[in-house]
Protein backbone atom coordinates (compact mmCIF):
# COMPACT_ATOMS: atom_id res chain seq x y z
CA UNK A 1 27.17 88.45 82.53
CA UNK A 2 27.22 92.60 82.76
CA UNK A 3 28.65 92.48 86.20
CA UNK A 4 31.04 89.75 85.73
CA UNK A 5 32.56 91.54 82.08
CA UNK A 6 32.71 94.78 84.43
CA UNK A 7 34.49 93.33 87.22
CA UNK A 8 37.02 91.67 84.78
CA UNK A 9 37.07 95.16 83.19
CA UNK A 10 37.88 96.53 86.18
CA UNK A 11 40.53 94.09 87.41
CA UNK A 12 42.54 94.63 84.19
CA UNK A 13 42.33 98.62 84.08
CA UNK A 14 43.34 98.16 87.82
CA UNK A 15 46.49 96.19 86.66
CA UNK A 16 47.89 98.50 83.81
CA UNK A 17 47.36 101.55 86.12
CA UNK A 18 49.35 99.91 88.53
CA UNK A 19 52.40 98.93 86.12
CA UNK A 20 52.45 102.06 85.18
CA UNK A 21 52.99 103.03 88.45
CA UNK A 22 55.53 101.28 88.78
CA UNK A 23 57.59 102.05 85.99
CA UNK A 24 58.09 105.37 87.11
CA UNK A 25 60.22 104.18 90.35
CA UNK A 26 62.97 101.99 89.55
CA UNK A 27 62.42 98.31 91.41
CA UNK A 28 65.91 97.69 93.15
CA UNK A 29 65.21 94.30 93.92
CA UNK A 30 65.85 93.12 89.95
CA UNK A 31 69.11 95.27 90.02
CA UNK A 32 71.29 92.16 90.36
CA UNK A 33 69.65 90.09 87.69
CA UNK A 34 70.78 92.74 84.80
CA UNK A 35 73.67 90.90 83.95
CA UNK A 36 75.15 91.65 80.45
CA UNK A 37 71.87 91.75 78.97
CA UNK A 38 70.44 95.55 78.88
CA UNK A 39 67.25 94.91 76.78
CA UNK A 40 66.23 98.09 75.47
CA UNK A 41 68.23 100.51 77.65
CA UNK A 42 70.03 103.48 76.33
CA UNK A 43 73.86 103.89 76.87
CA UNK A 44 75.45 106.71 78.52
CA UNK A 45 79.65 106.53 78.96
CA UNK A 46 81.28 109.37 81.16
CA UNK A 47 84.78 110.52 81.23
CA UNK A 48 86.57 109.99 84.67
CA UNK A 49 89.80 111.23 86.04
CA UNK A 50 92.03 108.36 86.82
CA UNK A 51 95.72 109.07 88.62
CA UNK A 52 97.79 106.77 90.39
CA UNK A 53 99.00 107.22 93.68
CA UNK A 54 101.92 105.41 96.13
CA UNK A 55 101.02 103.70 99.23
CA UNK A 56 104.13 104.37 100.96
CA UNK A 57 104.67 102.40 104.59
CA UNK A 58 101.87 101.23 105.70
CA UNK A 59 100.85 99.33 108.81
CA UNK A 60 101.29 95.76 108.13
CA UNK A 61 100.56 93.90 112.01
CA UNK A 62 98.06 91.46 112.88
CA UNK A 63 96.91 90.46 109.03
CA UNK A 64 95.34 87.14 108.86
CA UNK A 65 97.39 85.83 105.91
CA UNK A 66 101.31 87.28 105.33
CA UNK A 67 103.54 86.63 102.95
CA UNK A 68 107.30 85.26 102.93
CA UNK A 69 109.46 84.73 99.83
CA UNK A 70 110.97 86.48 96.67
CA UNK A 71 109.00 88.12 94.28
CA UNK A 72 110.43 88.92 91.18
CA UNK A 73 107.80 90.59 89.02
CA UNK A 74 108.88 92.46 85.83
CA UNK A 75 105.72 94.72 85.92
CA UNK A 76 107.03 96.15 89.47
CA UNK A 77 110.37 95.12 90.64
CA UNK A 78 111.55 92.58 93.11
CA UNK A 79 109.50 91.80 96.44
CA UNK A 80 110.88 90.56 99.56
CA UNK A 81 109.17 89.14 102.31
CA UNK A 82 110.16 89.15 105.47
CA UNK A 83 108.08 88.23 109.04
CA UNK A 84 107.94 88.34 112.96
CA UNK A 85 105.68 87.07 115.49
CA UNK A 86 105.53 86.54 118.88
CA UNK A 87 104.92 83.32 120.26
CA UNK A 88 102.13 82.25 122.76
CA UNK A 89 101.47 78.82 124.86
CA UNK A 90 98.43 77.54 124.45
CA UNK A 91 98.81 76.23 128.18
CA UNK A 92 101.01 77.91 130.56
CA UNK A 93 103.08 77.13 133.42
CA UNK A 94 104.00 73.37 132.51
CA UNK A 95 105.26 71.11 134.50
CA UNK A 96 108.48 69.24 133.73
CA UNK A 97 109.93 65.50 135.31
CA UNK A 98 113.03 64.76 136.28
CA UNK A 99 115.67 64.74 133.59
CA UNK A 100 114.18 65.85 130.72
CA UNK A 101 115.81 65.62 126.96
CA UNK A 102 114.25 66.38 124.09
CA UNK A 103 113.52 64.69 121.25
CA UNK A 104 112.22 67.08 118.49
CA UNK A 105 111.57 70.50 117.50
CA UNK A 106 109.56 71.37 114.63
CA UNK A 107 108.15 73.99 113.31
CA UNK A 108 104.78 73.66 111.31
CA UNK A 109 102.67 76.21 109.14
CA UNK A 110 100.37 74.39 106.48
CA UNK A 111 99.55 75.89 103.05
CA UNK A 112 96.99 76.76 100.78
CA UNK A 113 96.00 73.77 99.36
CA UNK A 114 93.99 71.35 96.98
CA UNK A 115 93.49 67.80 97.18
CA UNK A 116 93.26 67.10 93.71
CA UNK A 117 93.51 62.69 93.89
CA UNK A 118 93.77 59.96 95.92
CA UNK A 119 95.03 56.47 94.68
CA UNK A 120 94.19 53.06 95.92
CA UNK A 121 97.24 53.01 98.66
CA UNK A 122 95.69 56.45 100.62
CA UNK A 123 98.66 58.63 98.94
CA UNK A 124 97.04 62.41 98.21
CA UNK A 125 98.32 64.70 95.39
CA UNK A 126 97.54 68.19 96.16
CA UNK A 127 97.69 71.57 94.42
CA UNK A 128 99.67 74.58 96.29
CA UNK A 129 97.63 77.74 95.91
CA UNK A 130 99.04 81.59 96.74
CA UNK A 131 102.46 80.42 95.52
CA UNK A 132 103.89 82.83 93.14
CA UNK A 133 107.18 81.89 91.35
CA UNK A 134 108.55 79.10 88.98
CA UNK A 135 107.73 75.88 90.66
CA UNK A 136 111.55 74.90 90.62
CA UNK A 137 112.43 77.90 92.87
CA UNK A 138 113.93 78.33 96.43
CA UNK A 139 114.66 80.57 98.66
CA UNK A 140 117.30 80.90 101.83
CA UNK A 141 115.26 80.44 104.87
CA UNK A 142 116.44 81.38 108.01
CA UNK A 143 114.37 81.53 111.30
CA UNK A 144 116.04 83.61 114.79
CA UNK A 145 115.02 84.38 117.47
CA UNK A 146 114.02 88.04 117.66
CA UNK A 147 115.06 90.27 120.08
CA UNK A 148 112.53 93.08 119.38
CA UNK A 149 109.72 93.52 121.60
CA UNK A 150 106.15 93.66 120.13
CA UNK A 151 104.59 95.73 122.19
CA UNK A 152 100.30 95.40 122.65
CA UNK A 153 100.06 99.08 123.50
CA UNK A 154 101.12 102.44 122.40
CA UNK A 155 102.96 103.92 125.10
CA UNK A 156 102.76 107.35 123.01
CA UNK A 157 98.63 107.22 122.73
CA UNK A 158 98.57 106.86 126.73
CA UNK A 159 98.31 103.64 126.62
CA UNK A 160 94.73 103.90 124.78
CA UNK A 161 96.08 102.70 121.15
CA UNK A 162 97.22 99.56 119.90
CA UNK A 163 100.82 99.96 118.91
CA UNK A 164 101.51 99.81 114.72
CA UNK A 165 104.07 98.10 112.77
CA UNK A 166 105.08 99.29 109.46
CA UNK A 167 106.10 97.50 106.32
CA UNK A 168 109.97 99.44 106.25
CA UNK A 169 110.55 97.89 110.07
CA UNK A 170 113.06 95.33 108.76
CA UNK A 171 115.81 96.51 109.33
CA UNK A 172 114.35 96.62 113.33
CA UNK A 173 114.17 93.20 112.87
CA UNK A 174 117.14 92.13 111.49
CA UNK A 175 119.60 94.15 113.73
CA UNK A 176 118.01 92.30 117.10
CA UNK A 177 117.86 88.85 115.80
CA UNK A 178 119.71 86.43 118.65
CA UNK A 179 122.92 84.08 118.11
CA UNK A 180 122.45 81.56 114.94
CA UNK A 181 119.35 80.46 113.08
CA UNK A 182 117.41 77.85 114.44
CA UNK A 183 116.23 75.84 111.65
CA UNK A 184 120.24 74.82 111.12
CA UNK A 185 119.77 70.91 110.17
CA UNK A 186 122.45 69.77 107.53
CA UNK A 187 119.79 69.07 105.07
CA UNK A 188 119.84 72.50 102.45
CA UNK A 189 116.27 72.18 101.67
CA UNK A 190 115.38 73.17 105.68
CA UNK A 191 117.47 76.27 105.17
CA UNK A 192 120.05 77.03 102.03
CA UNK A 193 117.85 75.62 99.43
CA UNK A 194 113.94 75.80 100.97
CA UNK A 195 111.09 75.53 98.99
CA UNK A 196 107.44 75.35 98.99
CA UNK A 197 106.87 71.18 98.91
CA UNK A 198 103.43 70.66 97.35
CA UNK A 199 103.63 66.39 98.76
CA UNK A 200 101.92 65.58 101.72
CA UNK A 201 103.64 64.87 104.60
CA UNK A 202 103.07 61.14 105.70
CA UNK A 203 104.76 60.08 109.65
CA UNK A 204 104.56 55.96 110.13
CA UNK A 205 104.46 54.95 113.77
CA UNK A 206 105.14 50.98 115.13
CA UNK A 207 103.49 50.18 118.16
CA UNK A 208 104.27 47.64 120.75
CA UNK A 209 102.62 45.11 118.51
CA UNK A 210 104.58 45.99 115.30
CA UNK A 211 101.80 47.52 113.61
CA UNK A 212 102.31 50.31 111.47
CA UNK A 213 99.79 53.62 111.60
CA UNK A 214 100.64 56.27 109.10
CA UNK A 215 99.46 60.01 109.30
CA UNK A 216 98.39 61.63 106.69
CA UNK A 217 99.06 65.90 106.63
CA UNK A 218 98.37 68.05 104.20
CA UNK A 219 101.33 69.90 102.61
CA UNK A 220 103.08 72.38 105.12
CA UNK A 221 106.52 74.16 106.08
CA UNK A 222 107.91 71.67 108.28
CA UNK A 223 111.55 72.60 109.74
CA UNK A 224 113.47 70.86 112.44
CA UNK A 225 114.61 73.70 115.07
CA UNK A 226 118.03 73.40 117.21
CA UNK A 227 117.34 71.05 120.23
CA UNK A 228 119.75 72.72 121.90
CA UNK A 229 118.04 75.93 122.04
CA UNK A 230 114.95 75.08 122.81
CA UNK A 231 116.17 72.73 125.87
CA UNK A 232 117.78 76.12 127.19
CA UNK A 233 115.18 78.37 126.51
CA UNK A 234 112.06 76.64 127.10
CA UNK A 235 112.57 73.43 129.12
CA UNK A 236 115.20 74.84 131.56
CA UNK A 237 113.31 78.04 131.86
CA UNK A 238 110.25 76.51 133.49
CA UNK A 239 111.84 76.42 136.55
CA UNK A 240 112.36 79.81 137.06
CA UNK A 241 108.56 81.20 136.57
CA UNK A 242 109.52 82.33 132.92
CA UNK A 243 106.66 80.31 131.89
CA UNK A 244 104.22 81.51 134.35
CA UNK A 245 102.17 83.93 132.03
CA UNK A 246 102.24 84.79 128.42
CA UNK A 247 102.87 88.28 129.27
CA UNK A 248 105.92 86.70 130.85
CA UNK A 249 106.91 84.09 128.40
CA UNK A 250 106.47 87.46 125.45
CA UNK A 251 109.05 89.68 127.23
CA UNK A 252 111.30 86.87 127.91
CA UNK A 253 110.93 84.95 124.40
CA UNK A 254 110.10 87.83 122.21
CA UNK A 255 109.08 85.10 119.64
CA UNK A 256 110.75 84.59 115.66
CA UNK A 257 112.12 86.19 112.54
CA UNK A 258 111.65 84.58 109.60
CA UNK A 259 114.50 85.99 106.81
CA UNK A 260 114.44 85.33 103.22
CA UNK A 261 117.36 85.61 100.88
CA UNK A 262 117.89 84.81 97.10
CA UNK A 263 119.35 81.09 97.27
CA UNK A 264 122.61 81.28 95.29
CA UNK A 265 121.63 81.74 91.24
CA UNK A 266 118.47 79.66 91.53
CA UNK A 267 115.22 81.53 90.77
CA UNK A 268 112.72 82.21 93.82
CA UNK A 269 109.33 82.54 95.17
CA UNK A 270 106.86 83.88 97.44
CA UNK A 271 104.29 82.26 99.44
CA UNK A 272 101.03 83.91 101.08
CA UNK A 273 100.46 81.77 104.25
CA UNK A 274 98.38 81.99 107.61
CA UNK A 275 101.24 81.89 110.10
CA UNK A 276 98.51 81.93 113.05
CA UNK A 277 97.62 78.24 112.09
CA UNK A 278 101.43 77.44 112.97
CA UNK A 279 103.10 75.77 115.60
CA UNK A 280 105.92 74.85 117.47
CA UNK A 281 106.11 71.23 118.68
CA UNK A 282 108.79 70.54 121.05
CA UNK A 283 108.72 66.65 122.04
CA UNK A 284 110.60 65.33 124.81
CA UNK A 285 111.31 62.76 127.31
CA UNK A 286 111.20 62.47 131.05
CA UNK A 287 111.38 59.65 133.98
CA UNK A 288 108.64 58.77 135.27
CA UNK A 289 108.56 57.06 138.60
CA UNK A 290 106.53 54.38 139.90
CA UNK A 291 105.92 52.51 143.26
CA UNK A 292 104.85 49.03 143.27
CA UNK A 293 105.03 46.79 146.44
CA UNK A 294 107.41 48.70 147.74
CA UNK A 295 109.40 48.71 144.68
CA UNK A 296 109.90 52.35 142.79
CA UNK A 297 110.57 51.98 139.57
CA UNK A 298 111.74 54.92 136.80
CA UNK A 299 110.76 54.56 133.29
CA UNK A 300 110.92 56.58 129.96
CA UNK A 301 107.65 58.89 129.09
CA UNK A 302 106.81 61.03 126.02
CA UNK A 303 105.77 64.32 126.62
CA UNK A 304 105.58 67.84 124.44
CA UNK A 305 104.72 71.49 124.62
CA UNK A 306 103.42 73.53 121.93
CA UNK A 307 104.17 77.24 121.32
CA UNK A 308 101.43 78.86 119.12
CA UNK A 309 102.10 81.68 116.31
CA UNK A 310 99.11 83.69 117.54
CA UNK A 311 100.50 86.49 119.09
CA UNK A 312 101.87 90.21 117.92
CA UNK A 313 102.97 89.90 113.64
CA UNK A 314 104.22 92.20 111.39
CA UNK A 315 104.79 91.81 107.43
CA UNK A 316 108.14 93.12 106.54
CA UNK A 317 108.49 94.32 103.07
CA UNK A 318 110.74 95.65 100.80
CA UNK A 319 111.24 96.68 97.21
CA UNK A 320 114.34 96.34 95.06
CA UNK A 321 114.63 96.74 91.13
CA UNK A 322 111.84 98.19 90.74
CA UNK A 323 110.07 99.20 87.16
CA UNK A 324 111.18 102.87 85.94
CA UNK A 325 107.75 102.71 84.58
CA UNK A 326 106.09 102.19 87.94
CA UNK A 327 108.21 104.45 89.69
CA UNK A 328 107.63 107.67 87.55
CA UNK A 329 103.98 107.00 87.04
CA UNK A 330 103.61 106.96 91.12
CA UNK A 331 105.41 109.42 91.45
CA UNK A 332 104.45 112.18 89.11
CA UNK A 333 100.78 111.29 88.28
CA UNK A 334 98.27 113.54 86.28
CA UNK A 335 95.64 114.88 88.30
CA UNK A 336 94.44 117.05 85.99
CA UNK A 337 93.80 115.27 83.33
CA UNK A 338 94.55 111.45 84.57
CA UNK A 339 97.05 109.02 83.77
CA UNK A 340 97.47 106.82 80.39
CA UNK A 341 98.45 103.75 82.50
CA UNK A 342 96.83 102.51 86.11
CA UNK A 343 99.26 100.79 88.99
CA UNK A 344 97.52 99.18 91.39
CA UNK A 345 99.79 96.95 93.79
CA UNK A 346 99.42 95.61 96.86
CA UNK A 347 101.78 95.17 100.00
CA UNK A 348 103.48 98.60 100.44
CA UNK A 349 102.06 99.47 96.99
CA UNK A 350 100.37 101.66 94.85
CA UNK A 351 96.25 102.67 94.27
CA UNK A 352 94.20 104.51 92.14
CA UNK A 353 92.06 107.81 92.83
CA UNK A 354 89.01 108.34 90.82
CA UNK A 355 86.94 111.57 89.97
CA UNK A 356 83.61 110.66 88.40
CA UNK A 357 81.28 112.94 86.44
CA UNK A 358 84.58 115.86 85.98
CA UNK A 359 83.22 117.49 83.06
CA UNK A 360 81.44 120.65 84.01
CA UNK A 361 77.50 120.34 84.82
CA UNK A 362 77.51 116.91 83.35
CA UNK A 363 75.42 116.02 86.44
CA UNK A 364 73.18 118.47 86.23
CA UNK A 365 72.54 117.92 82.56
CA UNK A 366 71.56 114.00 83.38
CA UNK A 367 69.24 115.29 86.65
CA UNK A 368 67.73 117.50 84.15
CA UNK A 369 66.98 114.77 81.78
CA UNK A 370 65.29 112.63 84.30
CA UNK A 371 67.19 109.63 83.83
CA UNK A 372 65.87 106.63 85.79
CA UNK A 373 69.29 104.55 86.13
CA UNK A 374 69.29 100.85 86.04
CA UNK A 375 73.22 99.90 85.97
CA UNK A 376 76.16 101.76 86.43
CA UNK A 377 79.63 100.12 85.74
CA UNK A 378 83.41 101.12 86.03
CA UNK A 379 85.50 99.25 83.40
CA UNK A 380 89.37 98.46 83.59
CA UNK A 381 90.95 96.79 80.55
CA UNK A 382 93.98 95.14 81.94
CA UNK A 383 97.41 96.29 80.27
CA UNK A 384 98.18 92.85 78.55
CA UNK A 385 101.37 93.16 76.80
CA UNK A 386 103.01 94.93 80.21
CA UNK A 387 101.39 92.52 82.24
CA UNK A 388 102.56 89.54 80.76
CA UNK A 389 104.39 86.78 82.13
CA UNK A 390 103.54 88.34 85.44
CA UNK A 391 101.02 87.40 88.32
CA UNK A 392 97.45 88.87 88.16
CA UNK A 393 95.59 89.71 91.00
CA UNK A 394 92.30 88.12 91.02
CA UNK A 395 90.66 90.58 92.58
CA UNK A 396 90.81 95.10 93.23
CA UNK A 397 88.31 96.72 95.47
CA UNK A 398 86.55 100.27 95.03
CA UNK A 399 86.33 102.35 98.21
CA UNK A 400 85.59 106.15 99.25
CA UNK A 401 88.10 107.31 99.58
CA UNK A 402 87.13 110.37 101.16
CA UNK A 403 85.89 108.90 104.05
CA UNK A 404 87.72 105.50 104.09
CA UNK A 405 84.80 103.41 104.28
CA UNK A 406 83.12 100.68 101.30
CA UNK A 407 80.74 102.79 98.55
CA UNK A 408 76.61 101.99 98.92
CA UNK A 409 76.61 99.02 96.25
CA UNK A 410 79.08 97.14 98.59
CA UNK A 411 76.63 97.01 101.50
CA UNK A 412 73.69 96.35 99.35
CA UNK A 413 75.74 93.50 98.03
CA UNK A 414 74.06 90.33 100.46
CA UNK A 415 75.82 87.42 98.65
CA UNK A 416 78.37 85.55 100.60
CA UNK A 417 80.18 82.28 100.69
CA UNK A 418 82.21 80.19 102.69
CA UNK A 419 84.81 80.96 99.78
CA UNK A 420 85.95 84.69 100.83
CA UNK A 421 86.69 85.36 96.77
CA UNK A 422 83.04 84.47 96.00
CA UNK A 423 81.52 87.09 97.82
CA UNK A 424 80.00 90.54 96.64
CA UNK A 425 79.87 88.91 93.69
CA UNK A 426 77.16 91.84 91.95
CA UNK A 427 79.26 94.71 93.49
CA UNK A 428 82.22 92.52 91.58
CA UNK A 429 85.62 93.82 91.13
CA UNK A 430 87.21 89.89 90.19
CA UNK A 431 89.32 89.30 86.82
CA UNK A 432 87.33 88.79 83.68
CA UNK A 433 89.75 86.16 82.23
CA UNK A 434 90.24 84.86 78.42
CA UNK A 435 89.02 81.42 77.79
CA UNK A 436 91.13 78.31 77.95
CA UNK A 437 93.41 76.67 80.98
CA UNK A 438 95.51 79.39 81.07
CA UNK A 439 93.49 82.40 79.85
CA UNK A 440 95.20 85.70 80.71
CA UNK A 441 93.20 88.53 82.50
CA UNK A 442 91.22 91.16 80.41
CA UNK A 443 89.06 93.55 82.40
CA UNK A 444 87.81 93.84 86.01
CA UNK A 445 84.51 95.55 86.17
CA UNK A 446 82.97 97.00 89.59
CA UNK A 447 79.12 97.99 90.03
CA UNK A 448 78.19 101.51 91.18
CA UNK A 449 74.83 101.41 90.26
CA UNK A 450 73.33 102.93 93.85
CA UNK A 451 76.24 104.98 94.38
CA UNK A 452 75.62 107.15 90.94
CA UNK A 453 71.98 107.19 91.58
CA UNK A 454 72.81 108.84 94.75
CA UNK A 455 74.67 111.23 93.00
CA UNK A 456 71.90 111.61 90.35
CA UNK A 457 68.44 112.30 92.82
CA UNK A 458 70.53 114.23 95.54
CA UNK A 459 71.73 116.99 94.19
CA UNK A 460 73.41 117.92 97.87
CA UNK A 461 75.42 114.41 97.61
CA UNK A 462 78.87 114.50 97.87
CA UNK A 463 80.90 113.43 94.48
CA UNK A 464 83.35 111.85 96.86
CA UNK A 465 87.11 110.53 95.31
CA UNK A 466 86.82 106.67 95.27
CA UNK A 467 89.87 104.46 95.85
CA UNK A 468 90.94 101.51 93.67
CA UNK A 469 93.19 99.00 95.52
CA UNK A 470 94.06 95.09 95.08
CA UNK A 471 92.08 93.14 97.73
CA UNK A 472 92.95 89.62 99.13
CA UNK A 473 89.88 89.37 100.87
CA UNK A 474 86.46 91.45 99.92
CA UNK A 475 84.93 91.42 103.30
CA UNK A 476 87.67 92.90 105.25
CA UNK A 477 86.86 96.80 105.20
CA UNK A 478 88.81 98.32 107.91
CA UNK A 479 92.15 100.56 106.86
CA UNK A 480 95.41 100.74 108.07
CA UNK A 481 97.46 103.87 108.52
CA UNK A 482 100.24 105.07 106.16
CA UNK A 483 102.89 106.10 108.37
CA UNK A 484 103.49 109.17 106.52
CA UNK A 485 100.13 110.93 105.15
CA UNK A 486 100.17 111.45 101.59
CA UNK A 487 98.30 114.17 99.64
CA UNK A 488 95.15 112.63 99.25
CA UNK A 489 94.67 110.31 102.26
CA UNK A 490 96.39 108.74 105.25
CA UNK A 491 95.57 105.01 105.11
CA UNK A 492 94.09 102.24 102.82
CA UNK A 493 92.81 99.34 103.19
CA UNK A 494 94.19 96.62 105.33
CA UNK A 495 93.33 93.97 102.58
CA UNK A 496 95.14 95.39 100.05
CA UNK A 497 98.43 95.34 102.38
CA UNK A 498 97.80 91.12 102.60
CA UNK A 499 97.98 90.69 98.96
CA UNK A 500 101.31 90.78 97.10
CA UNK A 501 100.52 91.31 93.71
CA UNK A 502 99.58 94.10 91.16
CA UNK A 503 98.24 94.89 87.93
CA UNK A 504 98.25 97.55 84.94
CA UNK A 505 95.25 98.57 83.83
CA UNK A 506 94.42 101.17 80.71
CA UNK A 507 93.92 104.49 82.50
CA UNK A 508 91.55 107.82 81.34
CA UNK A 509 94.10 110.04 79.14
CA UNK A 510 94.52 108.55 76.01
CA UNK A 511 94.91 109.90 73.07
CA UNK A 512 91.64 109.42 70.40
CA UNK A 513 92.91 107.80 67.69
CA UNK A 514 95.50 105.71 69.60
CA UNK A 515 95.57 101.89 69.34
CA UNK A 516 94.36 101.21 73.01
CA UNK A 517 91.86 104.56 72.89
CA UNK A 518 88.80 102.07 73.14
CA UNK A 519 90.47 100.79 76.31
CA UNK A 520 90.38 103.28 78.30
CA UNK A 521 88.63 103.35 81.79
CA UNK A 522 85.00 104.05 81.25
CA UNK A 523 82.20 104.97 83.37
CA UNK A 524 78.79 103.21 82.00
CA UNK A 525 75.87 104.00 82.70
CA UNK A 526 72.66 102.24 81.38
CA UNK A 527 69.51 104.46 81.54
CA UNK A 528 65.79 104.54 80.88
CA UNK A 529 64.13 107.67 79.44
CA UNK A 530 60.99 108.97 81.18
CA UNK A 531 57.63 108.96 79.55
């Protein structure tokens, strides 16, 4: 009975000396299960510097999603969207019978979208998503052929660099477009009047038996392209070895320019779309001979060729009308003291540059202190009154800006989805939105937890300037140059240059005492105090 009370004796002494062990190192591994719920943990908030800054041209080729349309956003001014791509054929060098006319040409990009039903009959009702505008809006539409040359290579890096395209290049565009548009059908809404058709697209066929087959697509651009061109510049031009190689076929068709333009007084609209799951579809007919007994005989026989819109892009973009507001605050920001009000837009936008712990030997006072830090949090209260009525990005992204490259809580971040907007969920950074259908956006927050720790035990680390930018995707982390260097960097990153949307967020200098004081940005840090 001694030895068995002294071994349980033993076991539990064991057990509290080895707790308290523990709670003198912080365990990382419960970081993410926090939450909202601090227990017994103290509150720190630190003042940060907070100034905006514009994002002047900026690369814009080879994004995986673009954007075409009108914008007109009250918060920011009016957005057009322009694009170019080269064209590629999935197989080269075709071969093409004897007296060949086409049929059709059509040009096909599908949307973003959501089947939401299905009735009885096989009809689908889907939901467009990445459409910003009234639904009632259109656009003028007008595809050319460009005449610019998108060149794989820099010829000015020796031939070592992939060659750039800028957001301002429109006007490049737009002065080498060829002869007429080619989506020139009578119907307005392929052209004049085009807008983004949410209802499926359903084709019936009758075979030889009179039975009917229907096809079922999902909802898409889908524009009929001059027959005439296309017989000229793609069937005729087999012949002659134009269609050897699609190094050939690029410097000989130099591929499309898509050109939007308000559509008389009617409101408009702006689409984000993945033009690289597009396609050309020319379909066409040809004789086909055959030799029976003898007897030849020439008959009718279907045939197409598909151009892809996988090679060379570039997003063309260009403001007009845009907010004094927006303008002055980009232009002459406080970076002294901070700004009262954050811009942060994407496209050829605007970002914010943040200076954490800026009040002198506040670092060294928390080192001193011995702070063990279980959650750090920057906290953006979204501008409500000037955002209203306008679009909200779901999502901004915090960088170093220093070096260009994602903070320590975005690598430490494992979660990922299929869904690119449900990943890094704990390193965060999506819209905190009011309840109900259509509940307005309130605050983003973004975990920094690791990266003030850092800053906290190392005493050497660099307090680097961090970046805040609108993101359309969270795991793409590469930049993209600014074709002029500003003051404080010389790119950003190439997700914030996909999405076209912004936000207004409460910044660092506000007055105390002022109605939105409580609002301002806000640094917080939840801490334990040593033994």
């Amino acid at each position: 009975m001694h030895n068995n009370f002294f071994l349980k004796s033993t076991l539990v002494l064991s057990c509290i000396v080895l707790l308290c062990s523990c709670d003198k190192e912080y365990n990382g591994i419960g970081d993410e299960l926090i939450g909202e719920n601090h227990f017994d943990f103290n509150k720190y908030t630190s003042n940060v510097i907070a100034y905006n800054q514009k994002i002047d041209p900026i690369q814009s080729n080879g994004l995986e999603v673009n954007a075409l349309g009108i914008l007109d956003d009250a918060a920011f001014g009016t957005t057009t969207a322009n694009f170019a791509t080269q064209l590629v054929l999935p197989s080269v060098n075709p071969t093409i019978g004897a007296n060949p006319e086409i049929e059709s040409v059509v040009l096909t990009i599908p949307y973003f979208s959501t089947l939401k039903s299905t009735d009885t009959d096989g009809n689908n009702v889907y939901e467009l998503d990445s459409i910003y505008g009234p639904s009632d809006a259109k656009i003028k539409l007008s595809v050319y052929e460009s005449g610019y040359f998108m060149r794989d290579l820099d010829p000015v890096g020796g031939f070592q660099q992939a060659q750039k395209y800028f957001t301002d290049q429109n006007s490049d565009f737009n002065d080498r477009k060829v002869g007429n548009r080619l989506n020139d059908a009578a119907d307005a809404i392929q052209n004049d009047a085009f807008f983004f058709d949410k209802a499926e697209y359903v084709e019936s066929t009758t075979d030889a038996d009179g039975k009917v087959t229907k096809t079922r697509k999902v909802p898409g651009m889908r524009l009929n392209l001059n027959k005439a061109f296309f017989k000229t510049k793609i069937i005729d031009a087999v012949a002659s070895g134009k269609l050897a190689t699609n190094d050939v076929f690029k410097d000989y068709f130099r591929g499309l320019y898509f050109k939007v333009e308000k559509s008389g007084s009617s409101p408009s609209n702006l689409a984000v779309l993945n033009f690289a799951s597009g396609q050309i579809t020319i379909k066409y007919k040809e004789d086909l001979s055959t030799t029976t007994s003898g007897v030849t005989t020439v008959s009718r026989v279907e045939k197409s060729i598909l151009l892809n819109m996988s090679g060379n892009t570039v997003s063309l973009l260009d403001q007009s009308n845009v907010n004094t507001a927006y303008t002055n605050a980009t232009n002459s920001p406080n970076v002294t003291l901070g700004d009262e009000k954050l811009y942060v837009k994407g496209g050829e936008g605007s970002m914010v540059i943040l200076d954490l712990f800026s009040t002198a030997g506040e670092l060294e006072t928390i080192r001193n202190n011995g702070w063990l830090i279980n959650e750090a949090n920057l906290v953006f209260h979204v501008d409500a009154s000037a955002m209203a009525g306008s679009y909200e990005p779901n999502r901004i992204y915090l960088y170093d800006l220093n070096n260009n490259r994602p903070v320590v809580d975005y690598f430490n971040d494992q979660t990922e989805s299929l869904d690119t907007k449900k990943s890094k969920l704990i390193f965060d950074g999506v819209l905190n939105k009011a309840t109900g259908a259509n509940g307005r956006g309130l605050t983003y927050k973004i975990r920094i937890t690791n990266q003030v720790r850092n800053l906290i035990r190392n005493a050497d680390s660099t307090n680097v300037k961090l970046g805040v930018v609108v993101t359309e995707d969270i795991n793409k982390m590469i930049s993209y140059k600014l074709k002029t260097a500003n003051a404080f960097t010389s790119q950003a990153p190439k997700a914030s240059v996909m999405n076209p949307l912004g936000t207004i967020l409460f910044g660092t200098n506000i007055p105390i005492g002022t109605a939105n004081y409580d609002k301002r940005l806000k640094l917080e840090i939840y801490y334990t105090k040593p033994n």
